[in-house]
C-alpha atoms as a PDB file:
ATOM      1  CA  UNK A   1       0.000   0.000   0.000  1.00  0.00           C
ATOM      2  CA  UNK A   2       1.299   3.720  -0.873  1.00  0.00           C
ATOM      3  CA  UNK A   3       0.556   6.919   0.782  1.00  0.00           C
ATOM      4  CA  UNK A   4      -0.887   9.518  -1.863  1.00  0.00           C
ATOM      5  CA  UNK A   5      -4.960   9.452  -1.990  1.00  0.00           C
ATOM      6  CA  UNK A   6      -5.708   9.938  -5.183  1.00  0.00           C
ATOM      7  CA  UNK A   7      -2.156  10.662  -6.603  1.00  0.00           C
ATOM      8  CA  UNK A   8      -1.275   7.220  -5.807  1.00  0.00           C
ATOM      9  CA  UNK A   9      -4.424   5.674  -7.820  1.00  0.00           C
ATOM     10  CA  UNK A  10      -4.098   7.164 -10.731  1.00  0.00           C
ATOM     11  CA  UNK A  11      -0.094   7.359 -10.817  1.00  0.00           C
ATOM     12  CA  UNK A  12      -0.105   3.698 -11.096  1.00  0.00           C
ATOM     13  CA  UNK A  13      -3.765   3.245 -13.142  1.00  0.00           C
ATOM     14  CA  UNK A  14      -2.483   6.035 -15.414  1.00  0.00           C
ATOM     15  CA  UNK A  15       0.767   7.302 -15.031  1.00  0.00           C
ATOM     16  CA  UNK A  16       3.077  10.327 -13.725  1.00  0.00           C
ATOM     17  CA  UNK A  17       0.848  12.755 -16.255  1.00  0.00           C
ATOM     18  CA  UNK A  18      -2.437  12.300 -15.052  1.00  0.00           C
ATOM     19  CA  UNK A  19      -1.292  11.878 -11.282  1.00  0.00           C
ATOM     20  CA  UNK A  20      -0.084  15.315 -11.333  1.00  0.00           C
ATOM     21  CA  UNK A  21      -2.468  17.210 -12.757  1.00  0.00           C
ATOM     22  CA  UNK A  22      -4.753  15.765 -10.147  1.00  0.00           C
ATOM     23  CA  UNK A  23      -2.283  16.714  -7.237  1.00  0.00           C
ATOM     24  CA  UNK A  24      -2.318  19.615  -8.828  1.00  0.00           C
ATOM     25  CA  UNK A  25      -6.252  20.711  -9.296  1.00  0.00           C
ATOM     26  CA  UNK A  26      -6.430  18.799  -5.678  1.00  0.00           C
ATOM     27  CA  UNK A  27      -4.068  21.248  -3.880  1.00  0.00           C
ATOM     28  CA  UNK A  28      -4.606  24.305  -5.759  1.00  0.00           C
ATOM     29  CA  UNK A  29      -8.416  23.948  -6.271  1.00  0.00           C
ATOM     30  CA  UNK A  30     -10.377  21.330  -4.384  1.00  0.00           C
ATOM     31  CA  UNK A  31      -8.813  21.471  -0.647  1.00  0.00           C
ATOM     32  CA  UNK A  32      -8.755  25.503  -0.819  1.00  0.00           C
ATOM     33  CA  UNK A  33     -12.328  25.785  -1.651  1.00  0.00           C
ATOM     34  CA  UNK A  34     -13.385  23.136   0.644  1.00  0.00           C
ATOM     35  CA  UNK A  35     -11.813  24.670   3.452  1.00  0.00           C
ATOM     36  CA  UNK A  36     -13.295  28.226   2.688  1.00  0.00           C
ATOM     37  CA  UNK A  37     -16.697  27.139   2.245  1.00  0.00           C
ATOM     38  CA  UNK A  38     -16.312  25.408   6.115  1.00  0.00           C
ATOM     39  CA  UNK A  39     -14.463  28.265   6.909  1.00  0.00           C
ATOM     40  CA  UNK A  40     -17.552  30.590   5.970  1.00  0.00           C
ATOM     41  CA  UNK A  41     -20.325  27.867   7.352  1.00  0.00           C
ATOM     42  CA  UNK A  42     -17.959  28.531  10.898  1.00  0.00           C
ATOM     43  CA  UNK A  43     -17.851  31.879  10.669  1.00  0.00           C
ATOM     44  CA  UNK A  44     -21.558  32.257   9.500  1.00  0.00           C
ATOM     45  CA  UNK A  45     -22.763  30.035  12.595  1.00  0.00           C
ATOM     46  CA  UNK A  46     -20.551  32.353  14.983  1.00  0.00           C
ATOM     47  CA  UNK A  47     -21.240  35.435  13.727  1.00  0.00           C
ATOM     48  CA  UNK A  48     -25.232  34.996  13.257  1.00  0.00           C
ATOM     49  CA  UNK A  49     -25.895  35.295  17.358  1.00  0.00           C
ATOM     50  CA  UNK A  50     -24.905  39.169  17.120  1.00  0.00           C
ATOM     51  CA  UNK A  51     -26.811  39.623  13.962  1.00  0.00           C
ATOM     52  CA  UNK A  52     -30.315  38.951  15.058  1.00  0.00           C
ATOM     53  CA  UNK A  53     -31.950  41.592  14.119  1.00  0.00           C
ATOM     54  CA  UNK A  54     -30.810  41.806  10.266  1.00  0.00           C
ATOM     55  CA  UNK A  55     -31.993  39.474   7.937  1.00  0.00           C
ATOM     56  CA  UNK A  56     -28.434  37.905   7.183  1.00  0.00           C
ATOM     57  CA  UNK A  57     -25.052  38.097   8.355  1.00  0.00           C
ATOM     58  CA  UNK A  58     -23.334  40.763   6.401  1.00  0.00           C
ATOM     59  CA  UNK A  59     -20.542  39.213   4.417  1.00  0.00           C
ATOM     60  CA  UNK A  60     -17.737  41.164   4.492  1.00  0.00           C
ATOM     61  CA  UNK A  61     -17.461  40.049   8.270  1.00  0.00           C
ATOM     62  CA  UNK A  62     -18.377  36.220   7.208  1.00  0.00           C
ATOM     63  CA  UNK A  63     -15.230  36.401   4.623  1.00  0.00           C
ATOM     64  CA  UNK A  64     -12.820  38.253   7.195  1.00  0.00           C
ATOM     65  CA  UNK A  65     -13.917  36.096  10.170  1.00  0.00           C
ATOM     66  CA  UNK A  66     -13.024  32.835   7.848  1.00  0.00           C
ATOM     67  CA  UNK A  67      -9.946  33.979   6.496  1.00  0.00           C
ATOM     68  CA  UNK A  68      -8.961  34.303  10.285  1.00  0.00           C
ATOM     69  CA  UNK A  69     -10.224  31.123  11.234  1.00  0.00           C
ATOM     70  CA  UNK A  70      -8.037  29.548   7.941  1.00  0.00           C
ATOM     71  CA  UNK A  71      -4.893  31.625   8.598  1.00  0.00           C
ATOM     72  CA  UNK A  72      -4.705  30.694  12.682  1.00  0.00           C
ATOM     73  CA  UNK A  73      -5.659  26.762  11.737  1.00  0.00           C
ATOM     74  CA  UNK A  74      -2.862  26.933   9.153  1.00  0.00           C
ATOM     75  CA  UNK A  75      -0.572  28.719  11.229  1.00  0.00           C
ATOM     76  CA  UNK A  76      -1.428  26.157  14.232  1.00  0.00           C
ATOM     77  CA  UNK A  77      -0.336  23.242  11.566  1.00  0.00           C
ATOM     78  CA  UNK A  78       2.903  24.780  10.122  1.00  0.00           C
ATOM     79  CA  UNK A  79       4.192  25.096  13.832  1.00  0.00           C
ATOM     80  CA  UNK A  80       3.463  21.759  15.381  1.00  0.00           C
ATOM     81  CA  UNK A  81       1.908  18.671  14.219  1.00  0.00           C
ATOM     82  CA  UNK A  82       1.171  17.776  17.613  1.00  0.00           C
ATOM     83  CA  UNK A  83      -0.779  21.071  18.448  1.00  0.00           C
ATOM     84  CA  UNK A  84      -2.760  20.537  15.155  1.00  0.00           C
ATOM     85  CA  UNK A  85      -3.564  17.131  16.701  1.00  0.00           C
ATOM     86  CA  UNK A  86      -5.035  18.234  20.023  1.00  0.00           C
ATOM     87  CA  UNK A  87      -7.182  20.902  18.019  1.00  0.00           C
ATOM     88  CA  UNK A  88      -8.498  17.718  15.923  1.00  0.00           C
ATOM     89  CA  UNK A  89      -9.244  15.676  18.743  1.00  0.00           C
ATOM     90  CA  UNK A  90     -10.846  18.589  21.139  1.00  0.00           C
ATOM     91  CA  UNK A  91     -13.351  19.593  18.032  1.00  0.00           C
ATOM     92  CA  UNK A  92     -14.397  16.492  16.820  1.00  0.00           C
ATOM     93  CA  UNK A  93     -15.155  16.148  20.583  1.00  0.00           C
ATOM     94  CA  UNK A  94     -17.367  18.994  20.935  1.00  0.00           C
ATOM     95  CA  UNK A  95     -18.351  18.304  17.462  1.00  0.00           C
ATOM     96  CA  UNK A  96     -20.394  14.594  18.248  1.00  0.00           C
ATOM     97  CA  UNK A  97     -21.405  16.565  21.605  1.00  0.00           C
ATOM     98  CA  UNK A  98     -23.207  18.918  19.073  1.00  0.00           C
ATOM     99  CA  UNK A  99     -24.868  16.196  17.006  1.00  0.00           C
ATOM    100  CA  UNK A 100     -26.001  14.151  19.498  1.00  0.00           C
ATOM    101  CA  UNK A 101     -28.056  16.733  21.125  1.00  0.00           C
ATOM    102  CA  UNK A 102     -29.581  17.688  18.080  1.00  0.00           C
ATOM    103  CA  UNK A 103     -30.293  14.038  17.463  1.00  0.00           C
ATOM    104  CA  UNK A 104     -31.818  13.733  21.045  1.00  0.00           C
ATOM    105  CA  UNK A 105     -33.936  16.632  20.660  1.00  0.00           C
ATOM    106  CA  UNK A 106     -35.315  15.316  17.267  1.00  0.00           C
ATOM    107  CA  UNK A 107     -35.720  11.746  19.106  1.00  0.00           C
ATOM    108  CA  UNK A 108     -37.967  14.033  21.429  1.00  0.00           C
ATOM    109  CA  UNK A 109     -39.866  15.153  19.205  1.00  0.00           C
ATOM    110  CA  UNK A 110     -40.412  12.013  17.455  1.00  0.00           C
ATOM    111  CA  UNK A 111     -42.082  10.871  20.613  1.00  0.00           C
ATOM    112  CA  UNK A 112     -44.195  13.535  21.080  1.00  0.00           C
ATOM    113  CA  UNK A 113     -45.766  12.830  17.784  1.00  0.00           C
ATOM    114  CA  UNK A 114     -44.031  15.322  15.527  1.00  0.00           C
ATOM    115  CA  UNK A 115     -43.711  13.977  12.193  1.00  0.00           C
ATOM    116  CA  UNK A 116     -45.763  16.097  10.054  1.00  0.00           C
ATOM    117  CA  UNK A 117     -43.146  17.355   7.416  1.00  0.00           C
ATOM    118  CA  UNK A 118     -41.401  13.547   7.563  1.00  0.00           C
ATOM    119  CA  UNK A 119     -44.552  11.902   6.189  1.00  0.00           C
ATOM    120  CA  UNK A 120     -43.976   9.907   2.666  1.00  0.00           C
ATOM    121  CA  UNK A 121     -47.304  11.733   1.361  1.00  0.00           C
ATOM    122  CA  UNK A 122     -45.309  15.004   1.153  1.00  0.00           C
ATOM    123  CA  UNK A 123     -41.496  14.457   1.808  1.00  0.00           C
ATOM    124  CA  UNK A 124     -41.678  14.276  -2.580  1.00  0.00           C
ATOM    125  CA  UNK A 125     -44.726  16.492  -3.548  1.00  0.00           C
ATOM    126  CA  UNK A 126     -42.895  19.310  -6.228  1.00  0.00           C
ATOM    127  CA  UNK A 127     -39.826  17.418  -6.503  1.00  0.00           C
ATOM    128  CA  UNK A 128     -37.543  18.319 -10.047  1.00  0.00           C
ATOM    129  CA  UNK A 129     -36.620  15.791 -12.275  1.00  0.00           C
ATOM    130  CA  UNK A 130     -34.849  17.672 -14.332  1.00  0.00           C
ATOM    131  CA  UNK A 131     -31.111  15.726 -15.151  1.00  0.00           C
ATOM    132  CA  UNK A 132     -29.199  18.864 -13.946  1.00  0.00           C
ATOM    133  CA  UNK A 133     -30.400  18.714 -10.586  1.00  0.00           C
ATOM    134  CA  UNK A 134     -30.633  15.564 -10.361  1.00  0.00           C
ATOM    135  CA  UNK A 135     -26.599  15.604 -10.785  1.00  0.00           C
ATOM    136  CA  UNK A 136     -26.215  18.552  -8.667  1.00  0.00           C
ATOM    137  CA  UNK A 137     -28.416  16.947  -5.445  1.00  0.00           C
ATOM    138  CA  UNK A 138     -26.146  13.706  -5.845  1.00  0.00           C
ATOM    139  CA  UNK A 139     -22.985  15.742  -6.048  1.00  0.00           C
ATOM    140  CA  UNK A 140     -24.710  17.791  -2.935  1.00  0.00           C
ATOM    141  CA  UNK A 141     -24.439  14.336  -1.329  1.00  0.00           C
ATOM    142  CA  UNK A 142     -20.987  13.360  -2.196  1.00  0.00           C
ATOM    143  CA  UNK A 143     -19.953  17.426  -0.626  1.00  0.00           C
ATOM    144  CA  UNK A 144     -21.822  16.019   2.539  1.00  0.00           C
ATOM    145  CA  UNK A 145     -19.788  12.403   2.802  1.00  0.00           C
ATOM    146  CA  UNK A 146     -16.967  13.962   1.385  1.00  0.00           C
ATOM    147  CA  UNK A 147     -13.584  12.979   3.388  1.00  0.00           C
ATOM    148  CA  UNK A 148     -13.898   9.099   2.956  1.00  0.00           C
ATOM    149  CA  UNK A 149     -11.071   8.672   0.898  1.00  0.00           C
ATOM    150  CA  UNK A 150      -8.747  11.026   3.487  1.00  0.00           C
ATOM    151  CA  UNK A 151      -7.168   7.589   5.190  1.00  0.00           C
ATOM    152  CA  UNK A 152      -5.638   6.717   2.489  1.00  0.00           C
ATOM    153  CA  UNK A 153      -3.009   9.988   2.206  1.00  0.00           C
ATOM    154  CA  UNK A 154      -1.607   8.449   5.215  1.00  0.00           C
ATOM    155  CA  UNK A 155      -1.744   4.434   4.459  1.00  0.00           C
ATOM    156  CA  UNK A 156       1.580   3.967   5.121  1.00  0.00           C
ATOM    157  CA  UNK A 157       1.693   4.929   8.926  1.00  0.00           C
ATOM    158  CA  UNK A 158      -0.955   2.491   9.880  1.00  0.00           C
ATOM    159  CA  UNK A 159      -0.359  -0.519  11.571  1.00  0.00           C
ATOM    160  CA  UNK A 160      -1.636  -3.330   9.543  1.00  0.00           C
ATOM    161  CA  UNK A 161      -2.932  -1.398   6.835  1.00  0.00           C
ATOM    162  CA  UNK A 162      -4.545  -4.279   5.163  1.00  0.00           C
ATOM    163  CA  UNK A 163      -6.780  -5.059   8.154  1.00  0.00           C
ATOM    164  CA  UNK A 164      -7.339  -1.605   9.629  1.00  0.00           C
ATOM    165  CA  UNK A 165      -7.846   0.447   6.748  1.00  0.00           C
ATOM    166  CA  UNK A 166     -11.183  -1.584   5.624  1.00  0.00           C
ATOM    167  CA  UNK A 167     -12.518  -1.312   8.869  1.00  0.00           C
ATOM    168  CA  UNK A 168     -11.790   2.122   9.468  1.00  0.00           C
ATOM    169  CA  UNK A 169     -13.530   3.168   6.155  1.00  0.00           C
ATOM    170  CA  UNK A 170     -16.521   0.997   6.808  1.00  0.00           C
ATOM    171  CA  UNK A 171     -16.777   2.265  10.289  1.00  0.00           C
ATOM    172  CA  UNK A 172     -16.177   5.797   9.294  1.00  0.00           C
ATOM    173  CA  UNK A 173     -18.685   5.810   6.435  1.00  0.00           C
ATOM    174  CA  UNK A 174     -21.393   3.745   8.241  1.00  0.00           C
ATOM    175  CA  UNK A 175     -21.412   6.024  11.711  1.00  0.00           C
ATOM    176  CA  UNK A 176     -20.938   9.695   9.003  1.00  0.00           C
ATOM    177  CA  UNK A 177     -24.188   8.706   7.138  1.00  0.00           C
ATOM    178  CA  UNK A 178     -26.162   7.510  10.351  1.00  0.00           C
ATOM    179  CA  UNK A 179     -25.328  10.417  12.070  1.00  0.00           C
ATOM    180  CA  UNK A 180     -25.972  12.773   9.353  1.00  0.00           C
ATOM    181  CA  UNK A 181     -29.333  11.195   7.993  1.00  0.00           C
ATOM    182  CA  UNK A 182     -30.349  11.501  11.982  1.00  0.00           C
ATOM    183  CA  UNK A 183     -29.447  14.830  12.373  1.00  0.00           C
ATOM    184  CA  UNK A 184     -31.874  15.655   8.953  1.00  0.00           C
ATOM    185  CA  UNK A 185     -34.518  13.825  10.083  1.00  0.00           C
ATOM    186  CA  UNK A 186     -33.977  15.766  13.696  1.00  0.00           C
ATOM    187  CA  UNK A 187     -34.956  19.194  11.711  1.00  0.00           C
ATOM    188  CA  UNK A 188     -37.750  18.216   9.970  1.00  0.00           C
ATOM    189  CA  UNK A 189     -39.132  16.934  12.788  1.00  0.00           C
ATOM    190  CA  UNK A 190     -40.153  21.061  12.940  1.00  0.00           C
ATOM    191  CA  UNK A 191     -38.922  22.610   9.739  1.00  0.00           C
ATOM    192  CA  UNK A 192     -40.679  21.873   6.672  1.00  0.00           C
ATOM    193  CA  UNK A 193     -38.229  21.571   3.791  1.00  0.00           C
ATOM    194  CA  UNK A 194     -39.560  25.060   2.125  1.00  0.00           C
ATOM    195  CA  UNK A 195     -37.999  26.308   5.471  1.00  0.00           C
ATOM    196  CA  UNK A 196     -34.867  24.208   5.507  1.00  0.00           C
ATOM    197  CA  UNK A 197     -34.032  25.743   1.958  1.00  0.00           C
ATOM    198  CA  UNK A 198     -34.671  29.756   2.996  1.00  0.00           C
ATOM    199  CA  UNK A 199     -32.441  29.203   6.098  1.00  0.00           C
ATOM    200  CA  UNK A 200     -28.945  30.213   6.144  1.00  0.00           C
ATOM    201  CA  UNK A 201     -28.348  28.782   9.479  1.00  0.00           C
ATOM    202  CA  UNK A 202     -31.101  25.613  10.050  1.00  0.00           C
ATOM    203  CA  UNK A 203     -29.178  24.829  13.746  1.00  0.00           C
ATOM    204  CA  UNK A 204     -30.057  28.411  14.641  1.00  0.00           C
ATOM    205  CA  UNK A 205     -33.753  27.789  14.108  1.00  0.00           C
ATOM    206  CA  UNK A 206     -33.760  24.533  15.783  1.00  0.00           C
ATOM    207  CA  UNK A 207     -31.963  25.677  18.671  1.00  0.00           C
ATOM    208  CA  UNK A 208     -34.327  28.298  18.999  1.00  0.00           C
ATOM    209  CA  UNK A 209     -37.463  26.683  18.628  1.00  0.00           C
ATOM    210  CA  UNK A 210     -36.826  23.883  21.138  1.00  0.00           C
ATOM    211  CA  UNK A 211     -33.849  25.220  23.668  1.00  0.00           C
ATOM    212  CA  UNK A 212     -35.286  28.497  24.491  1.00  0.00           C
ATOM    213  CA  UNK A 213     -32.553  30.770  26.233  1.00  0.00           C
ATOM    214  CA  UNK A 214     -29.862  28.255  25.848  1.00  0.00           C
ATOM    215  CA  UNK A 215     -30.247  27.713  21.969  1.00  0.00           C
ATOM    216  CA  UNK A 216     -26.942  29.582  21.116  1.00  0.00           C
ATOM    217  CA  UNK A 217     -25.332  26.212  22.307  1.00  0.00           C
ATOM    218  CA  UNK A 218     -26.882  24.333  19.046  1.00  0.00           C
ATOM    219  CA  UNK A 219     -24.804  26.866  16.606  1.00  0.00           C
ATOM    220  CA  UNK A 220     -22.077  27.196  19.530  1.00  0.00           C
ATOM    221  CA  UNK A 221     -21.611  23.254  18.667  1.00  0.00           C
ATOM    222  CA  UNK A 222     -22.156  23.596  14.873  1.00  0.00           C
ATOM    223  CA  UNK A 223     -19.647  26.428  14.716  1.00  0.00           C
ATOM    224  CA  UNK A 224     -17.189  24.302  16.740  1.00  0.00           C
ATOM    225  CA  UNK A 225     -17.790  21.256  14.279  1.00  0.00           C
ATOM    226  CA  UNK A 226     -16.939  23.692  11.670  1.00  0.00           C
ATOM    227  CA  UNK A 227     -13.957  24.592  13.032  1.00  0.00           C
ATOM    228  CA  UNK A 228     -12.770  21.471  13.280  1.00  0.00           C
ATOM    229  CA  UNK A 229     -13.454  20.325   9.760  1.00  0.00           C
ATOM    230  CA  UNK A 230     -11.453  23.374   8.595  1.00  0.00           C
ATOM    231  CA  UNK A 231      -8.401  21.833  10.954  1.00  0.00           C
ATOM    232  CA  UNK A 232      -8.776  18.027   9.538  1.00  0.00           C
ATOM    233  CA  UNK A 233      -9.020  19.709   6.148  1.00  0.00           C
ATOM    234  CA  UNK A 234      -5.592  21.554   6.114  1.00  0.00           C
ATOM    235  CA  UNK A 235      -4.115  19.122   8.171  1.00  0.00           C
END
């Protein structure tokens, strides 16, 4: 087994050509943007507390919050590999904290009979089946799964790679979509999906609606996951 992701795929499928361009697009395209648009889902989460009263976070402090948040996480990661570590480990922490309270509180509500907007006979009424966003909901679905193939950058510094790699993946990829379709269900368990699609923040709204003066903690958490994500991104 070789280190390398991608890289190492397609360098032996394809060739040193093809490998590099990929390594290429990967570091100059695909890893920047991913991290800004986590960077600006943090930053959006944090900032949205103090911005109540407006109808959306203004932007230009979105974009300059994020670019702090990506400058101190890469900062963090050029010093000490070790400090990048803790940060890891601390927010993916606080991150399942986060989830599984919103996952309780939809459980909650399940009990108490709230399942109006989860109900087959409208979950599909004015669905598109138009091609195009067809493709763009599935690739939607592979942003929201999307770190699966991270393990394999670092194959070679596993101990018994061909045992523990396998079971990390399916582990990883089986507990990521449990957790995720939970958390979903958990919103629409009070947010129709008209409302799910106007919100800019959807943990801000849940929080609210069923924490009352302690729902900052349900973006506090989502902000914190965010922040993470940026850190395991860059790292």
């Amino acid at each position: 087994m070789k280190s390398g992701g991608e890289y190492a795929y397609i360098m032996e499928a394809y060739g040193p050509l093809p490998a590099f361009l990929c390594i290429y697009i990967y570091l100059l395209i695909v890893v920047p943007t991913a991290a800004a648009v986590i960077a600006m889902t943090f930053a959006t989460y944090t900032l949205q507390p103090f911005f109540l009263d407006c109808e959306e976070v203004p932007q230009s402090a979105v974009a300059l919050l994020a670019a702090v948040c990506i400058i101190f996480l890469v900062v963090v990661n050029s010093i000490s590999v070790s400090w990048a570590s803790r940060v890891q480990i601390i927010f993916t922490i606080a991150k399942l904290i986060a989830v599984f309270a919103i996952i309780g509180l939809g459980i909650w509500q399940l009990c108490l009979g709230k399942t109006k907007h989860l109900e087959m006979s409208s979950a599909f009424v004015g669905s598109d089946t138009n091609v195009g966003n067809l493709s763009l909901a599935v690739y939607s679905g592979l942003w929201a799964y999307f770190g699966w193939n991270n393990l394999s950058f670092a194959v070679e510094e596993l101990k018994n790679p061909y045992r523990n790699v396998p079971i990390a993946n399916v582990v990883s990829i089986l507990l990521c979509t449990g957790l995720y379709l939970l958390v979903i269900v958990s919103y629409h368990t009070i947010m129709s999906k008209e409302e799910v699609l106007a919100s800019n923040a959807v943990a801000i709204y849940f929080g609210k609606e069923l924490m009352g003066p302690v729902w900052w903690l349900i973006p506090l958490g989502v902000a914190l996951s965010c922040f993470g994500a940026v850190n395991g991104n860059i790292f």
